[in-house]
Protein backbone atom coordinates (compact mmCIF):
# COMPACT_ATOMS: atom_id res chain seq x y z
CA UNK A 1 -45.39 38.09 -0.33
CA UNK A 2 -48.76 39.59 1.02
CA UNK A 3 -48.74 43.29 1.74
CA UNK A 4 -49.13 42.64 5.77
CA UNK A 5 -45.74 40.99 5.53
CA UNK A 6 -44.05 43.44 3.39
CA UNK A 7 -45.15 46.24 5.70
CA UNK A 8 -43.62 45.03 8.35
CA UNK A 9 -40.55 43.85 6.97
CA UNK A 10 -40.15 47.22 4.89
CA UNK A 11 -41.41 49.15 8.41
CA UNK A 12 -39.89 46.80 11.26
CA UNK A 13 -39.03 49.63 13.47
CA UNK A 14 -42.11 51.20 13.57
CA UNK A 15 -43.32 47.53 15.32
CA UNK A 16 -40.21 46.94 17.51
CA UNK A 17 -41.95 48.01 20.53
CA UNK A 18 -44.75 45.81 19.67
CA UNK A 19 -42.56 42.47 19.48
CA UNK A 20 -40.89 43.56 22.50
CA UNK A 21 -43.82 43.73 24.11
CA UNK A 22 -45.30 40.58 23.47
CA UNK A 23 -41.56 38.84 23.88
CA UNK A 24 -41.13 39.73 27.42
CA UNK A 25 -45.06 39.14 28.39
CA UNK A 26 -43.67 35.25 26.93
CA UNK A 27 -40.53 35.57 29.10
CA UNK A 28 -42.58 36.67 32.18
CA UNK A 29 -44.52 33.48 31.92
CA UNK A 30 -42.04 30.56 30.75
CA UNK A 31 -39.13 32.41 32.70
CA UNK A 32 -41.04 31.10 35.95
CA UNK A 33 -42.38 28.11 34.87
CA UNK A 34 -38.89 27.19 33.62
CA UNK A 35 -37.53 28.18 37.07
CA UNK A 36 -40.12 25.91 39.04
CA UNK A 37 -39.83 22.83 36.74
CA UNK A 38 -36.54 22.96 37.10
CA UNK A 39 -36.21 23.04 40.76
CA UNK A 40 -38.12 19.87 40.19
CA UNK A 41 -36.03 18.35 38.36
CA UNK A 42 -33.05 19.08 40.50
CA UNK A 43 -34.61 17.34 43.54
CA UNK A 44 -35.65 14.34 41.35
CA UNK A 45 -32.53 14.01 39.50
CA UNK A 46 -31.44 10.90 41.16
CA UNK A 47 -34.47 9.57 40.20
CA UNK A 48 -34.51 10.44 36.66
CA UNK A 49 -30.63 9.95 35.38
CA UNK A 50 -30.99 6.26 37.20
CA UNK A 51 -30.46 3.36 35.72
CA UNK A 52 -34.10 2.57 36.61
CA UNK A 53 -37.26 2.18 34.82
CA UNK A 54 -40.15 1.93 37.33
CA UNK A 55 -41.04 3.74 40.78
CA UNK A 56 -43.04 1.99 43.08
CA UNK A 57 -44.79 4.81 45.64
CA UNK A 58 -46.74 4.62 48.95
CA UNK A 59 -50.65 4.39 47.54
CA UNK A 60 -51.39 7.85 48.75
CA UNK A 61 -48.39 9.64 47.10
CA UNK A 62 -49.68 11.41 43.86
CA UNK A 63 -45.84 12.51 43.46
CA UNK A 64 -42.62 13.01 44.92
CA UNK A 65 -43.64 17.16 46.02
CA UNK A 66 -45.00 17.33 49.48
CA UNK A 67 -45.74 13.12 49.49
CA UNK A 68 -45.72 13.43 53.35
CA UNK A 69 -44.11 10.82 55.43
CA UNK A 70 -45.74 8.08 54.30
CA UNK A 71 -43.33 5.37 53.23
CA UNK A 72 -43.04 1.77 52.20
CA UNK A 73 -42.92 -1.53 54.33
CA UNK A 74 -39.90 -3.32 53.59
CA UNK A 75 -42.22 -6.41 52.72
CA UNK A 76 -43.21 -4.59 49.59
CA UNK A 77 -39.69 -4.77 48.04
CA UNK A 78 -39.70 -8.87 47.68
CA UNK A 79 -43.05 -9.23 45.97
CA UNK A 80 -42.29 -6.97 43.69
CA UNK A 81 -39.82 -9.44 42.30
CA UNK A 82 -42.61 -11.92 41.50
CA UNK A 83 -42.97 -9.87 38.46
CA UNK A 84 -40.63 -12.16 35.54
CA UNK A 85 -40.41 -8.78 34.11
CA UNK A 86 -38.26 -7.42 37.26
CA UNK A 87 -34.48 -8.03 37.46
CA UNK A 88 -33.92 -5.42 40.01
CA UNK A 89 -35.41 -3.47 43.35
CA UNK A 90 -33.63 -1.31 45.75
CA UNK A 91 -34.54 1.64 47.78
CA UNK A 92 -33.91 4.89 47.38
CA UNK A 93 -33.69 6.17 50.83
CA UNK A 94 -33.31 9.78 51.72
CA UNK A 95 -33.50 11.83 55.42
CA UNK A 96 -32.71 15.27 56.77
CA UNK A 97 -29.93 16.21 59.08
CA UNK A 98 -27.81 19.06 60.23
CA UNK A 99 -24.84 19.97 58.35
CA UNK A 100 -21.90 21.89 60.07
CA UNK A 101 -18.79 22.66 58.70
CA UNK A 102 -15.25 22.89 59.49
CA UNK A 103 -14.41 26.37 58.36
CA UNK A 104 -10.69 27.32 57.58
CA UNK A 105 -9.07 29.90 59.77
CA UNK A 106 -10.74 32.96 59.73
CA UNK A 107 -13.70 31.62 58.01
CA UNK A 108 -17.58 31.09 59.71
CA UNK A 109 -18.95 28.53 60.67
CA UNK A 110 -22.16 27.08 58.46
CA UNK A 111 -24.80 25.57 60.24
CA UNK A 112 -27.58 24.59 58.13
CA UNK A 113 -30.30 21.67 57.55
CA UNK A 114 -29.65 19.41 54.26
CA UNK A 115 -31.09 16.79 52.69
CA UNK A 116 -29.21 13.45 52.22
CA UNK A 117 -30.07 10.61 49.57
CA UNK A 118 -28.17 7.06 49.00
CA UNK A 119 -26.74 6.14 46.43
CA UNK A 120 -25.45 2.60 45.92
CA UNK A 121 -21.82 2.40 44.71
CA UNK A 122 -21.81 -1.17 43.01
CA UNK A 123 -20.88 -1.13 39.82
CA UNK A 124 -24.28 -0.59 37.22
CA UNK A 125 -26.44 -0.90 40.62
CA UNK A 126 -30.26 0.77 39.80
CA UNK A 127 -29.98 3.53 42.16
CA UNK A 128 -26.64 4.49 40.40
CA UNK A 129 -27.22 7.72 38.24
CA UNK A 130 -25.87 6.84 34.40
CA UNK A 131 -24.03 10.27 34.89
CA UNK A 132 -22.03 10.02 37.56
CA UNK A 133 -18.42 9.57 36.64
CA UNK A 134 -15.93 6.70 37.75
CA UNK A 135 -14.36 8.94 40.05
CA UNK A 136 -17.39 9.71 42.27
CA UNK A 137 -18.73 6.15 42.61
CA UNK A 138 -15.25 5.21 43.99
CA UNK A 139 -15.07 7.89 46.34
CA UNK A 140 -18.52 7.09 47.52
CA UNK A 141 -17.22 3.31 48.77
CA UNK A 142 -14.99 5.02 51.17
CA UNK A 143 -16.70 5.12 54.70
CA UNK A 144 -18.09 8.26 55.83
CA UNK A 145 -17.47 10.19 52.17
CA UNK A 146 -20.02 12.13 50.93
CA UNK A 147 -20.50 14.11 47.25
CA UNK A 148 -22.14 17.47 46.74
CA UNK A 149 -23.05 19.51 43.62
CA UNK A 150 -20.36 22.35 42.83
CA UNK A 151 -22.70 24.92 43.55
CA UNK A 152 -24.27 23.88 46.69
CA UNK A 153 -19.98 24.63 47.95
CA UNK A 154 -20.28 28.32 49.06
CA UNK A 155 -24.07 28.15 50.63
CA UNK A 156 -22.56 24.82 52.91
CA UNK A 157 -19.09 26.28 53.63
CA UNK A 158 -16.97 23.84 52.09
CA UNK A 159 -14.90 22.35 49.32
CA UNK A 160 -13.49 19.47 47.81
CA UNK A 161 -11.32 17.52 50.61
CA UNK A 162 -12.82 19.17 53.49
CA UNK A 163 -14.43 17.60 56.47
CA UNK A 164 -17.89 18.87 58.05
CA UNK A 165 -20.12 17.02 60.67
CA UNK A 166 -23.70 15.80 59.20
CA UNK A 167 -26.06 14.29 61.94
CA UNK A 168 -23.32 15.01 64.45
CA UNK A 169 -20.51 12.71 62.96
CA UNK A 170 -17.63 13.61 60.70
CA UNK A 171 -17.95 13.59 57.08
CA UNK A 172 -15.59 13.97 54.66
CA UNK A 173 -16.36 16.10 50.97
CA UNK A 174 -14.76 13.21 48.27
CA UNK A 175 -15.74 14.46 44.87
CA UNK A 176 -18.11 17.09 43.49
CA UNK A 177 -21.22 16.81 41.08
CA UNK A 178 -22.37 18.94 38.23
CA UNK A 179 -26.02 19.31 37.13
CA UNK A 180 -27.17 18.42 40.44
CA UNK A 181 -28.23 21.89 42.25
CA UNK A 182 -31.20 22.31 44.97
CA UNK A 183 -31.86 25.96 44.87
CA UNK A 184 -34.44 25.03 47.66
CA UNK A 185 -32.08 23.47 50.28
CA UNK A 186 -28.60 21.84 49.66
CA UNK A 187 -28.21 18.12 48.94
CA UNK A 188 -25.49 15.63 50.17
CA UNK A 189 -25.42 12.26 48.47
CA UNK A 190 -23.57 9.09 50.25
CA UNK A 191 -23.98 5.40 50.09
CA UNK A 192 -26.27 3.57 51.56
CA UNK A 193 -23.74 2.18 54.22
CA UNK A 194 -22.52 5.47 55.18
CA UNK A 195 -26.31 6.40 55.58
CA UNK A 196 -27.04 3.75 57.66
CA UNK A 197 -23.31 4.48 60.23
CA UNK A 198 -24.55 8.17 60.13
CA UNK A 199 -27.89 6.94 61.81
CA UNK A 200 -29.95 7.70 58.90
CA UNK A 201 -32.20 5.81 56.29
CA UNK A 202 -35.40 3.66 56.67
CA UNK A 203 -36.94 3.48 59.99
CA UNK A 204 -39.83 2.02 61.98
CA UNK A 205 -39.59 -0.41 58.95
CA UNK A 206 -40.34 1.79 56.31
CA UNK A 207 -38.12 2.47 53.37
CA UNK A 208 -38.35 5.22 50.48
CA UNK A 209 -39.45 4.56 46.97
CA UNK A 210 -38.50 1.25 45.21
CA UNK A 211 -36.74 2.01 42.25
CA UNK A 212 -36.94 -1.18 39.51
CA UNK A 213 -35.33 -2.27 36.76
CA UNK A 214 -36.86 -4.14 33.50
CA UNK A 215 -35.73 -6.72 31.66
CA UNK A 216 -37.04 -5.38 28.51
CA UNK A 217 -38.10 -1.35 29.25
CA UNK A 218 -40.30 -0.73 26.42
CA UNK A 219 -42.50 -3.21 28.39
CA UNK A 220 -42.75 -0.54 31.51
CA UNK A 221 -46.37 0.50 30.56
CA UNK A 222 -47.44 -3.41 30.42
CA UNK A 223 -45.77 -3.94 33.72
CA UNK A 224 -46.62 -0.86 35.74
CA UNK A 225 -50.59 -2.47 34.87
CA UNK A 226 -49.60 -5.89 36.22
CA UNK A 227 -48.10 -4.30 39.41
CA UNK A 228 -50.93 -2.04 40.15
CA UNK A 229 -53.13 -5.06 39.64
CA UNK A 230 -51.89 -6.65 41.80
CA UNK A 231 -51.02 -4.67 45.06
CA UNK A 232 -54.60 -5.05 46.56
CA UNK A 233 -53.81 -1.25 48.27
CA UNK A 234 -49.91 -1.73 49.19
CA UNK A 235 -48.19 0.26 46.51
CA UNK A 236 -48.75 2.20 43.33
CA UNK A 237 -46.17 2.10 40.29
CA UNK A 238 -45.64 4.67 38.13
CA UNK A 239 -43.20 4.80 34.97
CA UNK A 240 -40.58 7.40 35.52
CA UNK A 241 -41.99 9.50 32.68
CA UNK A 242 -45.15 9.68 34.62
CA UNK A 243 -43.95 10.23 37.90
CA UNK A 244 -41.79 13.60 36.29
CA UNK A 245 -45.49 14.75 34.91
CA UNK A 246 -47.20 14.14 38.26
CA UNK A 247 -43.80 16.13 40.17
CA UNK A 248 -43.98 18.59 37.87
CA UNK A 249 -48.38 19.20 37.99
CA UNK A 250 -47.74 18.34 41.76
CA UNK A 251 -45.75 21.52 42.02
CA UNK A 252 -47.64 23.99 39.38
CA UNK A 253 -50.43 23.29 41.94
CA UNK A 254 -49.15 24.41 45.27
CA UNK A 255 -51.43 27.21 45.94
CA UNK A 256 -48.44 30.20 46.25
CA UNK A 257 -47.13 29.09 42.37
CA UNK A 258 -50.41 29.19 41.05
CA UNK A 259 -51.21 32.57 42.64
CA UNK A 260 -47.27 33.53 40.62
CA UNK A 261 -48.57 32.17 37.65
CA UNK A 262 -51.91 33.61 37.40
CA UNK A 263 -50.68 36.83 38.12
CA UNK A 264 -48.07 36.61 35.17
CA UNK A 265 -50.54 35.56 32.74
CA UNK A 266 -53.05 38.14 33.63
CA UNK A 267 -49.85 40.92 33.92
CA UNK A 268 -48.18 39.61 30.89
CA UNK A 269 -51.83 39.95 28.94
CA UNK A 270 -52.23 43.64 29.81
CA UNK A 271 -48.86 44.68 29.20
CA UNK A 272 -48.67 42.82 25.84
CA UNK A 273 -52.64 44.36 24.92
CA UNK A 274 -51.47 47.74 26.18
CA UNK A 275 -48.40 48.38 24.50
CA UNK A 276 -48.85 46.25 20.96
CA UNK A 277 -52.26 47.80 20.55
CA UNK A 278 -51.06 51.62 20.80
CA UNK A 279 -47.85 50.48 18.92
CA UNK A 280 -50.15 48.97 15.94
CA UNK A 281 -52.28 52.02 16.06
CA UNK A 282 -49.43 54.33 16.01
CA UNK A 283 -47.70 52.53 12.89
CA UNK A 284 -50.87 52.26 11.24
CA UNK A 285 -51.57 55.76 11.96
CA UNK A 286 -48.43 57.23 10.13
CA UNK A 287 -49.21 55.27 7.00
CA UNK A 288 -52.51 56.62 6.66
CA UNK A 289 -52.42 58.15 3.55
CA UNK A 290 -51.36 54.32 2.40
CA UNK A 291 -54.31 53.28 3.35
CA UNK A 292 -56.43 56.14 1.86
CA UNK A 293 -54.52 55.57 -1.05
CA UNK A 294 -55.42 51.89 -1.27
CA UNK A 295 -59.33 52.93 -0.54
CA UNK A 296 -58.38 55.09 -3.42
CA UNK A 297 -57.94 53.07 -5.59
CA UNK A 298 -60.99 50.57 -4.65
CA UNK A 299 -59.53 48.71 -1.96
CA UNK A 300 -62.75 47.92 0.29
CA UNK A 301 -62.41 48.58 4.24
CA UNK A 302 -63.49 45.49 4.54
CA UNK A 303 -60.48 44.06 2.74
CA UNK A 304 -57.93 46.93 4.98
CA UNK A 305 -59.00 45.67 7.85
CA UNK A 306 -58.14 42.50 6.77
CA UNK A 307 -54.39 43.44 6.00
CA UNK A 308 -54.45 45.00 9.53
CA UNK A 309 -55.54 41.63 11.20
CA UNK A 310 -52.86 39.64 9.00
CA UNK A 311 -50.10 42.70 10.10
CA UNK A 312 -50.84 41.60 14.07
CA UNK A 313 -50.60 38.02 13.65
CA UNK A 314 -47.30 38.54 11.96
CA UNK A 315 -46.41 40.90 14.73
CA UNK A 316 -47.50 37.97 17.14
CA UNK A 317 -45.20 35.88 15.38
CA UNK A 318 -41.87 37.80 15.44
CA UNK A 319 -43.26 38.22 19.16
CA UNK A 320 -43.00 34.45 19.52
CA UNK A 321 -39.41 33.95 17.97
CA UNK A 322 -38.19 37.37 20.04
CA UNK A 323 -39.68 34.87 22.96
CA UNK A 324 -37.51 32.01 22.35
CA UNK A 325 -34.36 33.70 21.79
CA UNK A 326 -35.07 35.43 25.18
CA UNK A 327 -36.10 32.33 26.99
CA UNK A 328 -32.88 30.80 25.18
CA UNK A 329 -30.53 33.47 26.91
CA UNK A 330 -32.53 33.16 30.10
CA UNK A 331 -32.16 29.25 30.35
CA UNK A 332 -27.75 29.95 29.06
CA UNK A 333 -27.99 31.91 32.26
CA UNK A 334 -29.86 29.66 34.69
CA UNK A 335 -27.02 26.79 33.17
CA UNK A 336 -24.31 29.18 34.27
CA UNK A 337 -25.53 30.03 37.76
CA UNK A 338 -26.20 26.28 38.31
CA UNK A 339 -29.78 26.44 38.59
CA UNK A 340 -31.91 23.94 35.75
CA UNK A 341 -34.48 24.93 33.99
CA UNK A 342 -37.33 22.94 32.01
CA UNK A 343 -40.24 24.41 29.71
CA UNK A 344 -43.23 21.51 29.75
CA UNK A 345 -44.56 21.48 26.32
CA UNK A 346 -48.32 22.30 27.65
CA UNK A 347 -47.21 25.82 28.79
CA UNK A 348 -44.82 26.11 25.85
CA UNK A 349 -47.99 25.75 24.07
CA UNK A 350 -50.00 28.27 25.91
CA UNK A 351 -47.89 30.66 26.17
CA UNK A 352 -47.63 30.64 22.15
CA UNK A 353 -51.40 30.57 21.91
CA UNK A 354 -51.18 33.86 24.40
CA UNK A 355 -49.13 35.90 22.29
CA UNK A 356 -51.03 35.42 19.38
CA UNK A 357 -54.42 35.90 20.94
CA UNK A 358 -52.55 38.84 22.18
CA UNK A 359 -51.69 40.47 18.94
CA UNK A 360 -54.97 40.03 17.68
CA UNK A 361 -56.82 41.25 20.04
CA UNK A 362 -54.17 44.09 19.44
CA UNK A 363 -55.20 44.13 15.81
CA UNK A 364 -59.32 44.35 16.68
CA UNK A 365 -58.17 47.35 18.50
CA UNK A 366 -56.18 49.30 16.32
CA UNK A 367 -59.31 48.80 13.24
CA UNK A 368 -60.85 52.01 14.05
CA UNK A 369 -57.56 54.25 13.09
CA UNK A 370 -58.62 53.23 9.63
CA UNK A 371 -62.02 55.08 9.13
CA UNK A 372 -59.24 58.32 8.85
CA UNK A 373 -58.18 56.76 5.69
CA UNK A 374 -60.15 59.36 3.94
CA UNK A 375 -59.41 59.61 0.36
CA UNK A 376 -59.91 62.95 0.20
CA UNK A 377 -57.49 63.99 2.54
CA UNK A 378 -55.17 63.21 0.15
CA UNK A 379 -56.19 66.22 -2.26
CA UNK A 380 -55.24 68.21 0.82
């Protein structure tokens, strides 16, 4: 065991602040990016618990965040079939509309703008999430049912069994979903029939993404080339892995979340440099006659400052463990209060690569306490 790693082991509260520190600088970062992502992933969740293993887009649409209303001719949806590789295309159609409820006596009344999405009911059908249970496909074949996620209950006024008017007809609340929250504006899933009686879906003879299934999926790569080869303009497709990376970069982009972002980094830097550097030079302070015992004994300075160097990057590194148990209990919490969280690799990554630049840039900083490792203020 080197003697960085002893020291700090044998001395851990003298660093506690320090691996605080650089713990919630990590939090202050991934906290947000997890809550973003995940708000992406809520809207998209149809899309990415379906049975389906392409997504064929408008040209212009980079992603599914802030596409605009540019949609796809319903002439698209046959030729896509000309692929051998396709066994299955169907829309997945979604609108806006207003939602009022039917409050119970003594109860308000919630008036509020939703979004809707159709589902199809039939049995293994592409637009069919794999998660949705028995129960909730059947109660989506009844006319005029609709399903909502658990939590969206209290901000739309309602329950399971109650009625409520969407687009200005009556609707009636059949079963209840879990895992599928919009933290950004309430969601109300139906079939596609009961979209179409509500006076919703495609229109002007447009429809919403095409959502396809593969005979053989590990060919979705091979056929995604073949399809954008062959649209002259009309369409792009984009595996469903890639279309999550361009939803996700889509919304890390929008000017407001990278002005969040930046600001964490740049706050989370300081605070981490601030406090680990004063905590590494107080520690290091109070075992200076260590040190001026080491030079003592023929240690070089050189070789001390070395320790001190190794001392922050193993500071850095309980910082990054602190980090993910704290990100951990943040993400157990976002679970309970229904809202999803995800943590992209890339800023996983960087925020790692943060807290250790931190810590050493902690450690260049604390070097000068060491030319008070006199030995002779040890005869003192």
């Amino acid at each position: 065991m080197s003697l960085a790693l002893a020291t700090l082991l044998y001395e851990w509260r003298r660093y506690t602040a320090a691996v605080v520190a650089l713990a919630f600088s990590g939090l202050l970062i991934l906290a947000q990016v997890g809550m973003f992502t995940g708000i992406v992933r809520a809207i998209t969740a149809s899309i990415d618990r379906s049975r389906a293993d392409l997504m064929i887009l408008a040209p212009k649409n980079e992603s599914l965040i802030n596409s605009g209303p540019d949609g796809l001719p319903q002439r698209i949806q046959p030729l896509i079939y000309l692929n051998p590789q396709v066994v299955e295309v169907e829309s997945l159609d979604g609108d806006g509309a207003r939602w009022v409820n039917t409050p119970a006596p003594g109860k308000k009344t919630v008036t509020t703008f939703v979004n809707t999405f159709d589902v199809d009911p039939r049995p293994g059908a592409v637009t069919l999430p794999v998660d949705y249970p028995e129960s909730v496909r059947l109660a989506l074949l009844e006319p005029y049912s609709v399903v909502i996620d658990q939590s969206a209950q209290k901000t739309l006024g309602t329950h399971l069994g109650a009625t409520a008017t969407l687009n200005g007809k009556t609707v009636h609340v059949r079963a209840l979903l879990e895992t599928y929250p919009n933290v950004n504006q309430p969601t109300v899933y139906m079939s596609r029939d009961t979209m179409r009686m509500l006076g919703m879906g495609p229109k002007n003879g447009k429809t919403g993404p095409l959502m396809v299934r593969l005979r053989d999926p590990a060919r979705a790569q091979q056929v995604v080339d073949q399809l954008n080869a062959q649209s002259k303009g009309a369409y792009k497709a984009w595996t469903k892995a890639d279309l999550a990376k361009a939803n996700e970069t889509a919304l890390m982009s929008e000017q407001i979340i990278g002005i969040f972002l930046s600001f964490s980094v740049f706050l989370g830097f300081l605070i981490g440099v601030g406090i680990t550097s004063q905590t590494l030079r107080g520690a290091i302070l109070a075992s200076i006659k260590e040190f001026a015992s080491l030079r003592a004994l023929g240690v070089s300075m050189g070789s001390l400052r070395w320790i001190i160097l190794e001392l922050s990057v193993w500071v850095g590194l309980a910082g990054l463990l602190a980090t993910a148990v704290f990100t951990w209990l943040v993400y157990l919490l976002g679970q309970h209060g229904g809202l999803p969280m995800g943590f992209p690799a890339t800023w996983v990554v960087g925020v790692a690569t943060l807290l250790i630049v931190i810590s050493i840039a902690s450690g260049l900083l604390s070097l000068g306490i060491l030319k008070k490792s006199q030995p002779a203020d040890l005869l003192r």
